[in-house]
C-alpha atoms as a PDB file:
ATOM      1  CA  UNK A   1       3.503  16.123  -4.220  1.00  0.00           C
ATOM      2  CA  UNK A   2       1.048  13.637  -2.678  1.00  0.00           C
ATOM      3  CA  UNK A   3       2.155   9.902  -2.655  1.00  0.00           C
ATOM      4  CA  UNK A   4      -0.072   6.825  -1.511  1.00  0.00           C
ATOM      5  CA  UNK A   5       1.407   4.374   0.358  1.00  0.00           C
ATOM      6  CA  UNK A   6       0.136   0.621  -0.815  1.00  0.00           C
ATOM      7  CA  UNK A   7       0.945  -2.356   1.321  1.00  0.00           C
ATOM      8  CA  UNK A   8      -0.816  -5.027   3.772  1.00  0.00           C
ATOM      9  CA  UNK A   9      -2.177  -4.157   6.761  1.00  0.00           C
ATOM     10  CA  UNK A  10       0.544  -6.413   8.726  1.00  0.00           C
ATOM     11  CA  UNK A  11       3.096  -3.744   7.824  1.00  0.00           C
ATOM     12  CA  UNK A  12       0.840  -1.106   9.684  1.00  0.00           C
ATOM     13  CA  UNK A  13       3.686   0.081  11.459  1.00  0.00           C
ATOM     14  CA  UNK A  14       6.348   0.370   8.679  1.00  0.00           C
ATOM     15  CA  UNK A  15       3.404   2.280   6.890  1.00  0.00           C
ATOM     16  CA  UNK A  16       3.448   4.887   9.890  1.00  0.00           C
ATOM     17  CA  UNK A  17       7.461   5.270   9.599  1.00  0.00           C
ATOM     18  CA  UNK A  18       7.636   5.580   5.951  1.00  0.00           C
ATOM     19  CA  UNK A  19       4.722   8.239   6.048  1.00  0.00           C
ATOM     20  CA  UNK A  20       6.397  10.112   8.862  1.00  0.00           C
ATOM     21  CA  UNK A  21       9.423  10.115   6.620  1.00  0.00           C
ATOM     22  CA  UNK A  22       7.632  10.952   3.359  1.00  0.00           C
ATOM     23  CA  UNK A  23       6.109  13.812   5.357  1.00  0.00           C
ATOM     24  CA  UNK A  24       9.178  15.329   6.920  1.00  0.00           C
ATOM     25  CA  UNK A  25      10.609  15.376   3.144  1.00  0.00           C
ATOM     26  CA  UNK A  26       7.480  17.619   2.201  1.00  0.00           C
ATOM     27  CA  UNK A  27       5.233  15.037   0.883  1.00  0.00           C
ATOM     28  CA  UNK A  28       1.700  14.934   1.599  1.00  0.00           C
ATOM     29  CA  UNK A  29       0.571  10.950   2.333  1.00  0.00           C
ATOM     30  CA  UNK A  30      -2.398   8.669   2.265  1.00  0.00           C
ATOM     31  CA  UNK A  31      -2.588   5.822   3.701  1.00  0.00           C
ATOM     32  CA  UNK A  32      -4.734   2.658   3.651  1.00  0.00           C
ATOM     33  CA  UNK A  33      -8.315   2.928   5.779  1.00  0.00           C
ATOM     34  CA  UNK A  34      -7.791   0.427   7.975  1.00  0.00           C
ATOM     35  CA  UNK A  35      -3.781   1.622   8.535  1.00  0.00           C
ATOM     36  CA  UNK A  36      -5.502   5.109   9.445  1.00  0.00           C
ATOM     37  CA  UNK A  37      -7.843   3.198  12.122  1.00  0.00           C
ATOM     38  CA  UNK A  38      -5.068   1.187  13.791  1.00  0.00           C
ATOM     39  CA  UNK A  39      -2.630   3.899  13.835  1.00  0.00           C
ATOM     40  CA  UNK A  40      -5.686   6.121  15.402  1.00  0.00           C
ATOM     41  CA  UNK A  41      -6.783   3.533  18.038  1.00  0.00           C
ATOM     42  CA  UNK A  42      -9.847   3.005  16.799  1.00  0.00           C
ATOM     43  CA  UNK A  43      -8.951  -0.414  15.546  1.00  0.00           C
ATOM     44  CA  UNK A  44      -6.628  -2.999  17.828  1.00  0.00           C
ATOM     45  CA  UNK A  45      -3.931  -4.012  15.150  1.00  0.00           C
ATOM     46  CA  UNK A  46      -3.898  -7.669  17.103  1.00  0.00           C
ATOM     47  CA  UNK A  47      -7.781  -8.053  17.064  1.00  0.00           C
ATOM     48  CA  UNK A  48      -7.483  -6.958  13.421  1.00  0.00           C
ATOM     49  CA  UNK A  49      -5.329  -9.301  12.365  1.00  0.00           C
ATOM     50  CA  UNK A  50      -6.607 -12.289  14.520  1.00  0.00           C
ATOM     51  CA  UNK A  51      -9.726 -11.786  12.779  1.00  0.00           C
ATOM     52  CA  UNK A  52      -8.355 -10.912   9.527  1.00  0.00           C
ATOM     53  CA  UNK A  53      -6.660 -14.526   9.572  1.00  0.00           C
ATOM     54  CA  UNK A  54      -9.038 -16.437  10.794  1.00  0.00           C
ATOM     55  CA  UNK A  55     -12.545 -14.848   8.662  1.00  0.00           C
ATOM     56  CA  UNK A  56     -10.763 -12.446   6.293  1.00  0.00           C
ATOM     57  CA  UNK A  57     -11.466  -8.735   6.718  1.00  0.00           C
ATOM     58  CA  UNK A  58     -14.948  -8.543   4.982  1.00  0.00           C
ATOM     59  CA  UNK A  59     -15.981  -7.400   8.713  1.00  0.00           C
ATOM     60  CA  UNK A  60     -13.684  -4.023   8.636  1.00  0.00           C
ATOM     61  CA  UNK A  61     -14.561  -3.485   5.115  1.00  0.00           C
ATOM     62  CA  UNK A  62     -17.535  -3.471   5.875  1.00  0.00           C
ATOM     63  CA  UNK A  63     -17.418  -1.117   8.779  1.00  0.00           C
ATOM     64  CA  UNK A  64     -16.096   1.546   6.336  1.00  0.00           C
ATOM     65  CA  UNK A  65     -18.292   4.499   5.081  1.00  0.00           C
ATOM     66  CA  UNK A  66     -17.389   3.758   1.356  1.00  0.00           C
ATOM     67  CA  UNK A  67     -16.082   0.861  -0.396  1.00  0.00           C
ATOM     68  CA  UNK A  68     -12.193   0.667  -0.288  1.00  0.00           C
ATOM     69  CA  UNK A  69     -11.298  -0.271  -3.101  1.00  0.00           C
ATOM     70  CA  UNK A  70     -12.680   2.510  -5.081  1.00  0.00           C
ATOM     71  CA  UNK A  71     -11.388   4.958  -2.043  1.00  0.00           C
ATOM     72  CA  UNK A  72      -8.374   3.734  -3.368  1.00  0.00           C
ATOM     73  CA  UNK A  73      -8.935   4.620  -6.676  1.00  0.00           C
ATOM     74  CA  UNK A  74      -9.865   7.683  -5.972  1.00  0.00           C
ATOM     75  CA  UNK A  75      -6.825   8.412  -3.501  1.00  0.00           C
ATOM     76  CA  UNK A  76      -4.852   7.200  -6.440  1.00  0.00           C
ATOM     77  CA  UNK A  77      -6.392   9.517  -9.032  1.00  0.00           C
ATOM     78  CA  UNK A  78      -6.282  12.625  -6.708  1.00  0.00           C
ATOM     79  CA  UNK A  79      -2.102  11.578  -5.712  1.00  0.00           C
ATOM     80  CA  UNK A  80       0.774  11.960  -7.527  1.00  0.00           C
ATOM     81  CA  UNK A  81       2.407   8.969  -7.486  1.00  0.00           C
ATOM     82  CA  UNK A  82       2.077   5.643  -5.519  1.00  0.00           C
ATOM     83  CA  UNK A  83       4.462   3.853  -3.586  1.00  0.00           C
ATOM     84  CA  UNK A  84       4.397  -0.211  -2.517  1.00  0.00           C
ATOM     85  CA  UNK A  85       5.666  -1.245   0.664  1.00  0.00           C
ATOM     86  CA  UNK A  86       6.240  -4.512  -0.425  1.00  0.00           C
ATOM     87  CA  UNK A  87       8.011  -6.345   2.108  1.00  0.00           C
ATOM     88  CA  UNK A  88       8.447 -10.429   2.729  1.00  0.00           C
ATOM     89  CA  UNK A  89       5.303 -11.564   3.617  1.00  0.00           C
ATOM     90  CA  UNK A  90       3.841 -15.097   3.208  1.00  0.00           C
ATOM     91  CA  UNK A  91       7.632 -16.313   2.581  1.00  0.00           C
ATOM     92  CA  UNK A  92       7.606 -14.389  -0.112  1.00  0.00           C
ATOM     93  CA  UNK A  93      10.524 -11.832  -0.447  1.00  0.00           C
ATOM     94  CA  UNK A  94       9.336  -8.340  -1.257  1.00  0.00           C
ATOM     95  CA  UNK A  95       5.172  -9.705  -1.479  1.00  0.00           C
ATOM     96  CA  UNK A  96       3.007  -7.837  -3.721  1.00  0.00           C
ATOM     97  CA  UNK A  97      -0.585  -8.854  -2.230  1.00  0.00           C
ATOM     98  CA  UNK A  98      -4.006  -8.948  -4.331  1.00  0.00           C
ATOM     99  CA  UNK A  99      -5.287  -5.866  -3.367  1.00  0.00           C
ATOM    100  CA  UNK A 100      -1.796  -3.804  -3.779  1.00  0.00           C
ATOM    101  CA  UNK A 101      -1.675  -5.554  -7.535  1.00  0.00           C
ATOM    102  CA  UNK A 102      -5.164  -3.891  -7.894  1.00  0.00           C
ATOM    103  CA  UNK A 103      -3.780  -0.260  -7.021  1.00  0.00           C
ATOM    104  CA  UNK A 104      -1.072  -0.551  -8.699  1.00  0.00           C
ATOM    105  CA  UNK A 105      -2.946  -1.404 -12.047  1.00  0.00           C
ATOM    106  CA  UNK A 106      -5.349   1.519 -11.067  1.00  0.00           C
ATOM    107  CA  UNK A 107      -1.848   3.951 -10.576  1.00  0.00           C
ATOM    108  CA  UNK A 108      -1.129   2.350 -14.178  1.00  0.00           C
ATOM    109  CA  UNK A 109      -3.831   2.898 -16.117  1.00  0.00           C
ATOM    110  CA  UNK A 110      -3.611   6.631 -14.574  1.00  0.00           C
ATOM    111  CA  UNK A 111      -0.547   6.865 -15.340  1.00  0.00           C
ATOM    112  CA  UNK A 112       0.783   7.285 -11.870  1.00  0.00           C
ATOM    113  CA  UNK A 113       4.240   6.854 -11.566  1.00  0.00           C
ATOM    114  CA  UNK A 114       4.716   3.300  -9.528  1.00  0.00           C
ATOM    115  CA  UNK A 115       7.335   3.314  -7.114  1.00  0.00           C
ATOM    116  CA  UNK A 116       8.650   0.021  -5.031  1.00  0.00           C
ATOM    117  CA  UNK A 117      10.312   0.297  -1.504  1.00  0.00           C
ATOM    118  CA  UNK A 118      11.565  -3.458  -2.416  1.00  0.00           C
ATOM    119  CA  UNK A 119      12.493  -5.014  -6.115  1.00  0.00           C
ATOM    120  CA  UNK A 120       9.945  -6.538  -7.607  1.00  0.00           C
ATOM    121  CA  UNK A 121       9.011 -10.489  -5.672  1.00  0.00           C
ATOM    122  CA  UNK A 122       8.800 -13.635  -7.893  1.00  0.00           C
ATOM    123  CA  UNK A 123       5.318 -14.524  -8.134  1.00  0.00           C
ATOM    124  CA  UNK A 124       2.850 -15.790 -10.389  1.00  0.00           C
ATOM    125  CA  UNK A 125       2.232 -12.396 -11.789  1.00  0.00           C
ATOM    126  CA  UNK A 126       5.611 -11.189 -11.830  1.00  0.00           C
ATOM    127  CA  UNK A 127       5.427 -10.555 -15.271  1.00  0.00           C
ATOM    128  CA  UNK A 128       2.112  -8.414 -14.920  1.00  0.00           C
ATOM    129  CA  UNK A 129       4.256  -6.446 -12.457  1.00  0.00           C
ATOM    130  CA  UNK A 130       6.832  -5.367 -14.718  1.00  0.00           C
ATOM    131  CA  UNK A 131       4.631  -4.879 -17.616  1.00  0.00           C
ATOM    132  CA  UNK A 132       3.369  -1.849 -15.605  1.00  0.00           C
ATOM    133  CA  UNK A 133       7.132  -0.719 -15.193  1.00  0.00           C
ATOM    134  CA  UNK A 134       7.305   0.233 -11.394  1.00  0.00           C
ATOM    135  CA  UNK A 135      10.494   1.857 -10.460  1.00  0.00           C
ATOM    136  CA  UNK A 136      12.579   0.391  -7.574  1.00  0.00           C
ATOM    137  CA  UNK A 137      14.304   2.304  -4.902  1.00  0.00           C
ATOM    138  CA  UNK A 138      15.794   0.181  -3.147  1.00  0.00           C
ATOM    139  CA  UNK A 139      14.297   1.870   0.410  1.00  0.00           C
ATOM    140  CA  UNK A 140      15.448   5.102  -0.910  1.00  0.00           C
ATOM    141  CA  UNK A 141      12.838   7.568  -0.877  1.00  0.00           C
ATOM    142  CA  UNK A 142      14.966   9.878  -1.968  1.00  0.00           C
ATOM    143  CA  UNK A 143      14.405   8.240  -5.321  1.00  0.00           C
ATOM    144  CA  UNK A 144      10.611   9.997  -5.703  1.00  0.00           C
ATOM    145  CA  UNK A 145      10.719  12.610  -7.590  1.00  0.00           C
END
């Protein structure tokens, strides 16, 4: 079973643990592109997210051989299921960022199951969130099946 991991960029290092995890339970993982780079030391995760902050990360995305979004999407359609690290972020418990709404919708419309590390965070589209009927471990990933 393949699983792709969707979450921010500041949890690079969560990402890494939950894919070595994952991978020791016999899943195959993908991670995000810029994840990958950190985790490879090709990208400083502390320049990345200086710049990230300060000018957004246009400049990485940019840097990539193919538009990430629909890498994603493709990732997505090629996996099994996908699976949110969505962890407190912006003082926001268990944050579910722009991009990881996006993936999700694309695991969705796939019909990919949608699996959360955290419950799901109240937020403006909290109700979009459910409406694609994710399924919450609790930080059990165990719980994939």
């Amino acid at each position: 079973m393949k699983i792709v991991i969707v979450a921010s960029i500041q949890f690079t290092y969560e990402i890494e643990k939950i894919t070595k995890k994952l991978e020791r339970l016999g899943y195959k993982v993908e991670i995000p592109w810029a994840a990958k780079k950190i985790l490879k030391g090709d990208i400083d995760y502390n320049d990345f997210m200086s710049i990230k902050e300060k000018r957004g990360d246009n400049e990485f995305r940019n840097k990539a051989e193919e538009d990430l979004i629909i890498r994603y999407y493709k990732l997505i359609k090629k996996g099994d299921a996908i699976l949110v690290l969505n962890y407190d972020k912006k003082g926001i418990k268990n944050y579910i960022g722009g991009n990881a709404l996006i993936e999700m919708s694309f695991a969705h419309i796939l019909s990919k199951p949608i699996y959360l590390i955290n419950p799901i965070p109240e937020m403006i589209y909290t109700d979009e969130i459910k409406a694609m009927k994710p399924i919450l471990i609790n930080g059990d990933l165990s719980k994939i099946k």
